[in-house]
Protein backbone atom coordinates (compact mmCIF):
# COMPACT_ATOMS: atom_id res chain seq x y z
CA UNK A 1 -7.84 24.35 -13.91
CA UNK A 2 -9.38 20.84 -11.98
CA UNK A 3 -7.40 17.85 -11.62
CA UNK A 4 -8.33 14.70 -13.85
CA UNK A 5 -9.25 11.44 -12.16
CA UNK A 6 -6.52 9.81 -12.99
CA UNK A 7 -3.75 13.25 -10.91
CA UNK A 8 -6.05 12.81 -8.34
CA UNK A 9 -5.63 9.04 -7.96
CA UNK A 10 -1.94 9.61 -8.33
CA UNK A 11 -2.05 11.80 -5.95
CA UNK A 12 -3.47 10.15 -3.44
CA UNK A 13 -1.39 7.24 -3.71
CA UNK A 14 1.49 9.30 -3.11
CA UNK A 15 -0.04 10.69 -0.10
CA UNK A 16 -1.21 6.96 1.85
CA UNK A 17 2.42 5.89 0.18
CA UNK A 18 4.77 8.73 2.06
CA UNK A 19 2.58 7.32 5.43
CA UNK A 20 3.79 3.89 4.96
CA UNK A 21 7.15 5.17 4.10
CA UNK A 22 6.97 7.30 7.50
CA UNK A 23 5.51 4.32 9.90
CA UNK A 24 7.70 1.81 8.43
CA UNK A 25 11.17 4.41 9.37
CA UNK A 26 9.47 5.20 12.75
CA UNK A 27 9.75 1.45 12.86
CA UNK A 28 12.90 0.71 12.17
CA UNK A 29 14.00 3.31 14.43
CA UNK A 30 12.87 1.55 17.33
CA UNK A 31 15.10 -1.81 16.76
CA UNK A 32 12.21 -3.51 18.31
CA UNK A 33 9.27 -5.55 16.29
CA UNK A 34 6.44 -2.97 15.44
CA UNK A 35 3.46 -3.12 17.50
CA UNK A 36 0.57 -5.14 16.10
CA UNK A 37 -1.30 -1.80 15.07
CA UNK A 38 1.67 -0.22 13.12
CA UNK A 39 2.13 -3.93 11.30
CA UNK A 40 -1.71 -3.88 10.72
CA UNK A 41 -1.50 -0.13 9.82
CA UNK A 42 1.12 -0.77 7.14
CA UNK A 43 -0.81 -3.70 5.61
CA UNK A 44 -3.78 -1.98 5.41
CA UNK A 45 -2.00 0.89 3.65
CA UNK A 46 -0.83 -1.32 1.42
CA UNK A 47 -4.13 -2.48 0.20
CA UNK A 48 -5.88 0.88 -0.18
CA UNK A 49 -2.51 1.60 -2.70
CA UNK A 50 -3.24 -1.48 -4.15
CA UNK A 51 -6.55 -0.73 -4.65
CA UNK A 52 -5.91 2.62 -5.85
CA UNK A 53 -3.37 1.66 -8.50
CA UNK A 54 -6.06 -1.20 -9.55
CA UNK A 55 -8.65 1.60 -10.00
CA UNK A 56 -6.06 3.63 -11.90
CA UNK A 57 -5.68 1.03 -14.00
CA UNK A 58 -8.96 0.14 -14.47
CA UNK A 59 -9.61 3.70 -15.49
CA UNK A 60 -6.69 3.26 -18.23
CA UNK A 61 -7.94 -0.53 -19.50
CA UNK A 62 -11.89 -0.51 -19.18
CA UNK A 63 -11.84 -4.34 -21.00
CA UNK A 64 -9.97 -5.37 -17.14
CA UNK A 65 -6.98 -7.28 -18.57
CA UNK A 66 -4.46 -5.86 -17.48
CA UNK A 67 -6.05 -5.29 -13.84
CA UNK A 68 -5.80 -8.50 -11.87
CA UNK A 69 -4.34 -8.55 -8.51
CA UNK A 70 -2.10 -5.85 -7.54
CA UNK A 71 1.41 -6.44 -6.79
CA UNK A 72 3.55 -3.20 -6.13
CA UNK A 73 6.69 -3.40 -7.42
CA UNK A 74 8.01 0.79 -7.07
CA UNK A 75 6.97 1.23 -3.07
CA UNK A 76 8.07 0.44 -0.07
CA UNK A 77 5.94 -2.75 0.74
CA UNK A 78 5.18 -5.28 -1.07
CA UNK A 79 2.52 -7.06 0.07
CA UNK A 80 3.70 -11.07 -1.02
CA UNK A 81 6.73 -10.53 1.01
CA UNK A 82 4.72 -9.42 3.84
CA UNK A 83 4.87 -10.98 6.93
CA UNK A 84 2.42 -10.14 9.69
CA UNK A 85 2.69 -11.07 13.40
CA UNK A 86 -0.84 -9.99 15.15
CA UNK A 87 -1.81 -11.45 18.11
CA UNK A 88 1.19 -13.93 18.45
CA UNK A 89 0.27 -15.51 14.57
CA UNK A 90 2.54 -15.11 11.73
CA UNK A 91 0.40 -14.55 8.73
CA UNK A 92 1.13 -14.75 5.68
């Protein structure tokens, strides 16, 4: 029996989700800032869950109006609270 879109999606998510989870511990570990490539791995984590919980939504409300920016609320990031330091910068 196959997987639907929407298990595989799920899936998925959980998978790039547990990564974050994992950098971000390996991070606080260290009791130093996180390099620039963790911090940029993390965010960019972050966006393919976004995106991947926008697509699952999509899936679930074709008409789009429920499916405007994505804001986690149930992981380990959230991306609005977010604040990068790459290459001396805070960004926001």
């Amino acid at each position: 029996m196959g997987f639907n879109m929407h298990e595989k999606l799920t899936a998925l998510s959980k998978r790039l989700k547990d990564e974050q989870r994992d950098l971000l511990l390996a991070a606080a570990e260290q009791n130093t800032i996180p390099s620039a490539s963790t911090i940029q791995r993390v965010a960019m984590l972050e966006l393919n869950i976004a995106a991947i919980e926008n697509t699952s939504r999509t899936k679930n409300d074709p008409s789009g109006l429920m499916s405007g920016p994505a804001v986690r609320r149930s992981g380990t990031c959230h991306l609005q609270e977010l604040h990068i330091f790459v290459g001396g910068h805070e960004g926001h």
